[in-house]
Protein backbone atom coordinates (compact mmCIF):
# COMPACT_ATOMS: atom_id res chain seq x y z
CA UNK A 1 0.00 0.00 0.00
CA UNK A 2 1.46 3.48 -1.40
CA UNK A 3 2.18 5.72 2.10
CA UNK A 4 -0.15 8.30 2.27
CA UNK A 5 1.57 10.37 5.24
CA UNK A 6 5.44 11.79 4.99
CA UNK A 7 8.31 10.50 7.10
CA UNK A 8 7.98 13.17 9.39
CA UNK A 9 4.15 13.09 9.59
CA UNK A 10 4.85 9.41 10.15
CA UNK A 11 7.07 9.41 12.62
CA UNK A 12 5.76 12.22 14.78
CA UNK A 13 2.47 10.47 14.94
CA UNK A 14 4.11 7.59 16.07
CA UNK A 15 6.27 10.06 18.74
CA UNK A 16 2.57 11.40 20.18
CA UNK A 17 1.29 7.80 20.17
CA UNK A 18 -0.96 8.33 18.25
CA UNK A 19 -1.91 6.14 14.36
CA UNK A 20 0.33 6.84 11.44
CA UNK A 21 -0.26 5.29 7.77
CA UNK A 22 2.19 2.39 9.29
CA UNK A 23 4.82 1.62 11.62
CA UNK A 24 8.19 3.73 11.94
CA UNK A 25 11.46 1.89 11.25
CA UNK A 26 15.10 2.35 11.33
CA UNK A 27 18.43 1.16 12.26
CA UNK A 28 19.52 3.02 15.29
CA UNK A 29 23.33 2.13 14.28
CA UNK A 30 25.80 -0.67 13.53
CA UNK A 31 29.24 -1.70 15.12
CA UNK A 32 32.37 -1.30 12.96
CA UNK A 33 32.22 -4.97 12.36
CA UNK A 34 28.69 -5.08 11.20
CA UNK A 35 29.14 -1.49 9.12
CA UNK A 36 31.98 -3.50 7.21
CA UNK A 37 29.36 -6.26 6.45
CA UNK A 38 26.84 -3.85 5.56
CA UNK A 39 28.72 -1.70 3.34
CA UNK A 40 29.95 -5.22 1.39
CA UNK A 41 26.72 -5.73 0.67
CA UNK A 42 25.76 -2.00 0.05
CA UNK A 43 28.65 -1.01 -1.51
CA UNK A 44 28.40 2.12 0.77
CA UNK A 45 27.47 3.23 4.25
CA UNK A 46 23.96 5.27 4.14
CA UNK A 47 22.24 2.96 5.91
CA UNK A 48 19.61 5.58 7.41
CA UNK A 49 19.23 5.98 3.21
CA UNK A 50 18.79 2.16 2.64
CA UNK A 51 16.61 1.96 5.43
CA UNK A 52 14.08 4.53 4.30
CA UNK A 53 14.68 6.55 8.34
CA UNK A 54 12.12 8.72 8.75
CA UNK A 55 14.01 11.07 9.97
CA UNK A 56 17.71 12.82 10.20
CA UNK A 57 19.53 13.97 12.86
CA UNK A 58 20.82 17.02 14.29
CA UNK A 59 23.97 16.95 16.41
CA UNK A 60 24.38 19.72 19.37
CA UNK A 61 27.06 18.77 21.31
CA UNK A 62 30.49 20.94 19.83
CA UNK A 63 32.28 20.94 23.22
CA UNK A 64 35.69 22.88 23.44
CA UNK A 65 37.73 24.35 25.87
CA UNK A 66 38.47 27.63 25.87
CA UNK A 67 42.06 27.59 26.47
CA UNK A 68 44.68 24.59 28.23
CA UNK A 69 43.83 23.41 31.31
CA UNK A 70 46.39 21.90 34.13
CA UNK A 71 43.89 19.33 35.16
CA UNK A 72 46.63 17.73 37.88
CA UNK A 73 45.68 20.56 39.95
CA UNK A 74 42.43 19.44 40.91
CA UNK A 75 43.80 15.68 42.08
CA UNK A 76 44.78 14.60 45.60
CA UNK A 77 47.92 12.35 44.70
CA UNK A 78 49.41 11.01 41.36
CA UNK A 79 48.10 11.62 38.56
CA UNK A 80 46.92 7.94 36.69
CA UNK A 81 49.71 6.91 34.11
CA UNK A 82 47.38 7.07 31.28
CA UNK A 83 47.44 11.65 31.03
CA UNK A 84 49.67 13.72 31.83
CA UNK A 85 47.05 16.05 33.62
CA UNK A 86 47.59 18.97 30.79
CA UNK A 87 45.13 18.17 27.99
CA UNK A 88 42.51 15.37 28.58
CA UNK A 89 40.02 16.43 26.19
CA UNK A 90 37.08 18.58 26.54
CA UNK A 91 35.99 17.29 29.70
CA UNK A 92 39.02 16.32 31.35
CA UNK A 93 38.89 12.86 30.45
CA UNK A 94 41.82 11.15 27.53
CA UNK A 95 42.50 8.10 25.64
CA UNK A 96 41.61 7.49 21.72
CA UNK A 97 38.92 5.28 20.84
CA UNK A 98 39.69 1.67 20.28
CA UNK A 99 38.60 -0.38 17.90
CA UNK A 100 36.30 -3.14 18.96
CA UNK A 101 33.77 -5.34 17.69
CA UNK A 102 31.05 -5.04 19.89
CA UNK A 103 31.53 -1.19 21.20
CA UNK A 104 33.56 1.80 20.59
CA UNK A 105 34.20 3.58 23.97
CA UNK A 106 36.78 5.75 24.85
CA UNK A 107 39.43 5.17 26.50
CA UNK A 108 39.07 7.19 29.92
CA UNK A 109 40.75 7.85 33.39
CA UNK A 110 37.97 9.27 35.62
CA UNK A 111 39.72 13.01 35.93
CA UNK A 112 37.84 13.29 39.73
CA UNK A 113 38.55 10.37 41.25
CA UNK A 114 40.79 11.22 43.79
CA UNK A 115 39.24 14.69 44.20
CA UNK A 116 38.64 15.27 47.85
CA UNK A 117 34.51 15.84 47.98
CA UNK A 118 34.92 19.29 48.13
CA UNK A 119 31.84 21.08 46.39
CA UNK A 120 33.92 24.19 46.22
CA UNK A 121 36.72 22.89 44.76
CA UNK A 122 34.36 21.42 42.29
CA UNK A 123 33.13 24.32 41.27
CA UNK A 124 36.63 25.21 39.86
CA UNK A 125 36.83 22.45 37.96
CA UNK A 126 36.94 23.79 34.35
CA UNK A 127 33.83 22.28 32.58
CA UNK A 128 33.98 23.01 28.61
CA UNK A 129 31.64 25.47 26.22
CA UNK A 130 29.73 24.43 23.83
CA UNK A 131 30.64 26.43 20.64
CA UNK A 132 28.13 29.07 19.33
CA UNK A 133 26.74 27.38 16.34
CA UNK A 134 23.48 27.52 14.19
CA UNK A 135 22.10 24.42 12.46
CA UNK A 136 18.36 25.92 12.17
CA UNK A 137 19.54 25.95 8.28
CA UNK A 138 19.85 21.76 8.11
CA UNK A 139 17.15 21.26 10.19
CA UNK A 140 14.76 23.35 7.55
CA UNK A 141 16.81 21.64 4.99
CA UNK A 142 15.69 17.88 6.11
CA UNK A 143 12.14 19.45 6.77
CA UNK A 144 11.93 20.28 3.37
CA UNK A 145 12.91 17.04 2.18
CA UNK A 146 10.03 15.52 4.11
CA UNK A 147 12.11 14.47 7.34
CA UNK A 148 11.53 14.87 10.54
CA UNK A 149 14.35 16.62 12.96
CA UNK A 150 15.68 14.24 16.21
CA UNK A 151 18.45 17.11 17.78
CA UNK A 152 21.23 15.32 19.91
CA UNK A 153 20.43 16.81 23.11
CA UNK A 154 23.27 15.11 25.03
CA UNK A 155 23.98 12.06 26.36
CA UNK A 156 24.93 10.82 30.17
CA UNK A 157 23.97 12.87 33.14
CA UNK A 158 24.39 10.15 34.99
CA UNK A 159 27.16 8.26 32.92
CA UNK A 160 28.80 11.95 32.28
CA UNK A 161 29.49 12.25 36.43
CA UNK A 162 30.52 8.59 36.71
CA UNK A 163 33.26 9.36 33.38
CA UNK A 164 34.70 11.83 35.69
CA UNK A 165 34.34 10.94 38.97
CA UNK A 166 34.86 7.19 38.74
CA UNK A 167 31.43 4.73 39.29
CA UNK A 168 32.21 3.52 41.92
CA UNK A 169 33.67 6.49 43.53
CA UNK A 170 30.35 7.93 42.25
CA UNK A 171 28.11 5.32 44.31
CA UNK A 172 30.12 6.10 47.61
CA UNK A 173 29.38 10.44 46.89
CA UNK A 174 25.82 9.39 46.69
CA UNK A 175 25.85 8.18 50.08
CA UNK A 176 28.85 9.36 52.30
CA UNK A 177 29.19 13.27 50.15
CA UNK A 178 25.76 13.82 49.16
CA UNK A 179 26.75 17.78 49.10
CA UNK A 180 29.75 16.64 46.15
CA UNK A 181 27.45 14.39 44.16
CA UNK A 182 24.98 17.06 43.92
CA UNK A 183 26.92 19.59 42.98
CA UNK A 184 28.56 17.70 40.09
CA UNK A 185 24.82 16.37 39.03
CA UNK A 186 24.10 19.98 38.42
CA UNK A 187 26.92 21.12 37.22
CA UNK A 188 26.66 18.63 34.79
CA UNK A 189 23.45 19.00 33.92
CA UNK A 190 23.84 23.02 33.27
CA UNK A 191 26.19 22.00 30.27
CA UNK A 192 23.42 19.72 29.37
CA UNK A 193 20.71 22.25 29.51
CA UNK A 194 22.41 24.52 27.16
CA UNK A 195 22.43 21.81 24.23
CA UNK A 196 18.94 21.01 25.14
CA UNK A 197 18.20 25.02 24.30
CA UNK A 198 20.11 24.79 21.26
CA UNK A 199 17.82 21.75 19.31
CA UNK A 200 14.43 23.13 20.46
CA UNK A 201 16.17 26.94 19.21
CA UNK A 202 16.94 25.02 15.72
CA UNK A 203 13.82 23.95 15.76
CA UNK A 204 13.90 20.09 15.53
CA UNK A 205 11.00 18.42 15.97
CA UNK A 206 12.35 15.89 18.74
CA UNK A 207 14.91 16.31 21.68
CA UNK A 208 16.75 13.28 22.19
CA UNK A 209 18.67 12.25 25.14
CA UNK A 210 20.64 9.25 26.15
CA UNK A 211 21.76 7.87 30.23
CA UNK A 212 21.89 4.61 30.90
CA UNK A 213 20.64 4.06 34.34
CA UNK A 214 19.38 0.81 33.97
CA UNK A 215 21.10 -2.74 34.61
CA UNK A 216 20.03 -6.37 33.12
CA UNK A 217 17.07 -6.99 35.83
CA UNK A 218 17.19 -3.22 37.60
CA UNK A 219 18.02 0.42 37.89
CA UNK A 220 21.72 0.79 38.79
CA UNK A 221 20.80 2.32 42.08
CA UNK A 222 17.90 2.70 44.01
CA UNK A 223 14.94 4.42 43.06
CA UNK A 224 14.97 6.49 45.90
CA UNK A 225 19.03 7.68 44.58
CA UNK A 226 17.89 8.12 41.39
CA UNK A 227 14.91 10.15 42.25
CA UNK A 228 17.25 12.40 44.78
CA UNK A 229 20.34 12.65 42.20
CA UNK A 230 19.14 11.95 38.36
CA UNK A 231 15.55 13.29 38.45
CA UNK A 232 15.19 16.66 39.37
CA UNK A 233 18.33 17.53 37.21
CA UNK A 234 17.59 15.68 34.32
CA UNK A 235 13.92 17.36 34.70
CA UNK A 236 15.77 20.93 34.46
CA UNK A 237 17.59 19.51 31.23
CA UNK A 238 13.82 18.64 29.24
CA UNK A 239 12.31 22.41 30.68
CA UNK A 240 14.82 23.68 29.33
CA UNK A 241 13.96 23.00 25.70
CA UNK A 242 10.36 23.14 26.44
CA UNK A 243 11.02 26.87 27.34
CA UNK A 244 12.00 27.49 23.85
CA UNK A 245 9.69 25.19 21.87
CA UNK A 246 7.01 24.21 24.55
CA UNK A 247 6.04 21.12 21.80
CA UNK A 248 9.30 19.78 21.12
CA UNK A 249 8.66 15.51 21.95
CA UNK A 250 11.47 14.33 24.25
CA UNK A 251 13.41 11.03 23.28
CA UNK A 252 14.61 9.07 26.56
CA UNK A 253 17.30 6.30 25.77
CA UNK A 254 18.10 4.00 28.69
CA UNK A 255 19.51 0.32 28.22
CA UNK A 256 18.71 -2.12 30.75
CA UNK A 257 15.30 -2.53 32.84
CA UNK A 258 14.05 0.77 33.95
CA UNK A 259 10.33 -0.34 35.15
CA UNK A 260 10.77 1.14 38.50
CA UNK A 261 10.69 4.95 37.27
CA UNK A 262 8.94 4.80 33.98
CA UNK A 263 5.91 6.62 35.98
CA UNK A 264 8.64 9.80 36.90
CA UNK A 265 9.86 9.59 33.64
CA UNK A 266 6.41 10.98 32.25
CA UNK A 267 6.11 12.94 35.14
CA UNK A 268 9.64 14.84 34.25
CA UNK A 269 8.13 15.13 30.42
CA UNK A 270 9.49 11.93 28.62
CA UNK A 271 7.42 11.15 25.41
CA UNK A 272 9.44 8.29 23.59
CA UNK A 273 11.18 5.43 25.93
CA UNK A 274 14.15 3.68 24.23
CA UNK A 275 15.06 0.96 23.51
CA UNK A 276 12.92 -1.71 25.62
CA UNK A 277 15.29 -4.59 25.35
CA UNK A 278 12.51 -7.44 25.71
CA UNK A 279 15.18 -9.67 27.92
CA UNK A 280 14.48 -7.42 30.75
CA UNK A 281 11.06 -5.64 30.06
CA UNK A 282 8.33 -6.97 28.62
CA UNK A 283 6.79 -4.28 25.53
CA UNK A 284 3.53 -5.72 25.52
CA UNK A 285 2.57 -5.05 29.07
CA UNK A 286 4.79 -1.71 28.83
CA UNK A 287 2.33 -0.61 26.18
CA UNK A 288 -1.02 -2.13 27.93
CA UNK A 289 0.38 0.16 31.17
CA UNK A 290 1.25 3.28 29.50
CA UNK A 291 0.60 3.67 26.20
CA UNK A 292 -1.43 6.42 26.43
CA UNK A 293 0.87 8.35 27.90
CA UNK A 294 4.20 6.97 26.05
CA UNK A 295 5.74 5.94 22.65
CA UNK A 296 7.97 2.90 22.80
CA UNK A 297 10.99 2.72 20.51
CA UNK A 298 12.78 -0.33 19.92
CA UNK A 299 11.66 -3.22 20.98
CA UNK A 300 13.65 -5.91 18.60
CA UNK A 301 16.35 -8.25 20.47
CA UNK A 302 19.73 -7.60 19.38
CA UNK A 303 20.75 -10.09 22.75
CA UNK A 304 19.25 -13.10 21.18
CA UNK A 305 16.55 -12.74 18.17
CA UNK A 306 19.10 -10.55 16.11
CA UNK A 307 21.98 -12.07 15.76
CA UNK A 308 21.43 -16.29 16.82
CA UNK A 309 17.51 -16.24 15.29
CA UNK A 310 16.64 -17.29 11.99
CA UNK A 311 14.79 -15.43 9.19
CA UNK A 312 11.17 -16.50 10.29
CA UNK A 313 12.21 -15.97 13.92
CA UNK A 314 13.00 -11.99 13.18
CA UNK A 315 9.78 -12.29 10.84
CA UNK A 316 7.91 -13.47 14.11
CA UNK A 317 9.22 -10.99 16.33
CA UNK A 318 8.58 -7.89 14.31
CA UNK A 319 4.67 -9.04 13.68
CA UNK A 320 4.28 -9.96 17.50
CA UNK A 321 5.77 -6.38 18.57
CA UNK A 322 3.45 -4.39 15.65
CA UNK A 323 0.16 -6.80 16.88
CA UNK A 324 0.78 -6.16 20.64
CA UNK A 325 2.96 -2.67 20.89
CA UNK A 326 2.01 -1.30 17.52
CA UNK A 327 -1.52 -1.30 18.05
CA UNK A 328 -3.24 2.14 18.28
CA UNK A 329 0.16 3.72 17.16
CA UNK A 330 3.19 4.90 19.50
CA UNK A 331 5.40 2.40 18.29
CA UNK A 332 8.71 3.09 16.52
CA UNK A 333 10.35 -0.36 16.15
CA UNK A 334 13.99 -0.54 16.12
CA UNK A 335 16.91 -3.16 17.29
CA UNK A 336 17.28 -2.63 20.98
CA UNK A 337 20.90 -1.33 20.19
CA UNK A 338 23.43 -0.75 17.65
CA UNK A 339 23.58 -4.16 15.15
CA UNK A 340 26.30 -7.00 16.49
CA UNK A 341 29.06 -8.60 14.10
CA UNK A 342 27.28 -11.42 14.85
CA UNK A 343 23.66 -10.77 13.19
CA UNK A 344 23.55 -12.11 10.03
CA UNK A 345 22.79 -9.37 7.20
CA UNK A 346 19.91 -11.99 5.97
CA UNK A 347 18.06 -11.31 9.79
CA UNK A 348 18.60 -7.56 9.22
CA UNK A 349 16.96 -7.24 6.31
CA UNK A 350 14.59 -9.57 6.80
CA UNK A 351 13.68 -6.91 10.20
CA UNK A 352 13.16 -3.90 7.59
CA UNK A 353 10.80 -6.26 5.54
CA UNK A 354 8.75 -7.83 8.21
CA UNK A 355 8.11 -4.15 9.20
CA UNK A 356 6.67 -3.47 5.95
CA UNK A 357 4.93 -6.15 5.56
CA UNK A 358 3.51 -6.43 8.38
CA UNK A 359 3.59 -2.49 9.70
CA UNK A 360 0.48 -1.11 7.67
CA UNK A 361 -2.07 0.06 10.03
């Protein structure tokens, strides 16, 4: 059946749970290993092209620092082998980024680990700027064209303070220096509000926001941390775009099992949860409990469906998430995470087609 809405009409709909034409796809990224595969088969690497995305995105986050910093001045002790305390990147922390098949993570010292908990020595620390830059020009340019806008608000209130400060030096702040994890939580977040501002100022359609609180069968920490340390900071980080552009959707993206504050998280103003790895919640009865009050993006297993499953079991997968999640609308179905070396190209593309065959409301 021809589509009778465009991507962006599509996808929003599906953003504000409510019934596009069908069901939003995409591919929310692939692992060097897999992007080799792909582009073999491709003979390029536009796979948000080959997948038809509904949408482009819009990067915020241009950090620099102003001038050098001596960052040995703010440790108690030696300085870790790995830096010698006078560069460490934008935010203190160093390393390149090795190659690996299954992630690509830098490759970090925790600059404020051996800090003493001092919240006025932390607020010396020399946090980076974003650079003053306009992209209101692409994101007309990809409405134009039919797309909708997803801005890069920023990623890792939570993981940002753990980069720094260590997690499990982190953990211990949350309960013997409340006043130190605090501070750094807002600090933190202040950098975060001002590339929140800048998408809703560019005027993309969606914010989107990654921090991945959430372990295999529970939050990290306790609720009741979370809700004193995450929350009302990460709150201050979604007003702030909604000051700008009071209708701009906000895109939440934590791995893991995050049942215990999906409530708060629509309280705070989350529209779109991501990526509802089915090993540790179940999408069905996350969409029977809040869907209409929440989109759900993802959905697909990229633990065990993905990459050991066989054609008809990605085939069965996508139709049982569209018949149960998909219904009404507020589904955008996606892997759970970036594609494994180890998922065949066959299951991958046999994903995009079960969508479409299956996806027409």
């Amino acid at each position: 059946m021809k589509s009778t809405m465009t991507p962006r009409e599509r996808y929003l709909a599906a953003c504000r749970h409510q019934q596009p034409d069908r069901v939003p796809y995409w591919v929310p990224g692939m692992t060097a290993g897999f992007k080799q595969k792909f582009r073999d088969f491709a003979g390029n690497d536009d796979y948000e092209d080959y997948f038809e995305h509904d949408f482009r995105p819009v990067h915020s986050m241009d950090w620099y620092q102003p001038e050098p910093v001596d960052f040995s001045v703010f440790y108690d002790g030696d300085l870790p082998d790995e830096t010698t305390g006078t560069t460490g990147g934008t935010w203190g922390l160093t390393g390149g980024v090795p190659r690996a098949e299954h992630v690509e993570m830098p490759a970090i010292y925790h600059p404020l680990s051996t800090m003493r908990p001092d919240p006025e020595i932390l607020e010396r620390y020399p946090f980076p700027k974003l650079r003053d830059v306009d992209r209101s020009e692409p994101v007309r340019s990809y409405h134009s064209r039919g797309y909708a806008t997803v801005g890069i608000a920023g990623g890792g209130l939570y993981e940002q303070c753990w980069y720094l400060r260590g997690m499990e030096q982190l953990m211990m702040d949350f309960v013997l220096n409340p006043d130190f994890a605090h501070t750094l939580l807002r600090r933190v977040a202040d950098a975060f509000c001002e590339s929140a501002a800048n998408v809703a100022r560019w005027g993309c359609d969606v914010a989107a926001f990654h921090d991945d609180v959430g372990a295999q069968k529970s939050l990290q920490m306790s609720p009741a941390m979370w809700r004193e340390f995450v929350k009302p900071n990460f709150a201050r980080i979604i007003k702030a775009a909604r000051e700008i552009k009071p209708d701009i959707i906000w895109f939440y993206h934590s791995d893991g099992c995050v049942t215990e504050i999906i409530e708060e998280l629509i309280e705070i103003g989350v529209d779109v949860l991501n990526p509802i790895q089915p090993e540790v919640m179940d999408p069905a009865a996350l969409k029977k409990q809040y869907g209409d009050r929440l989109a759900f993006n993802g959905t697909i297993s990229i633990q065990q469906t993905l990459p050991f499953g066989t054609v008809q079991d990605v085939r069965d997968e996508v139709r049982e998430r569209i018949e149960t999640v998909g219904v009404g609308g507020g589904l955008l179905i996606a892997p759970s995470h970036c594609v494994q070396p180890e998922v065949p190209m066959e299951n991958l593309l046999a994903f995009a087609q079960a969508v479409k065959d299956f996806g027409t409301y």
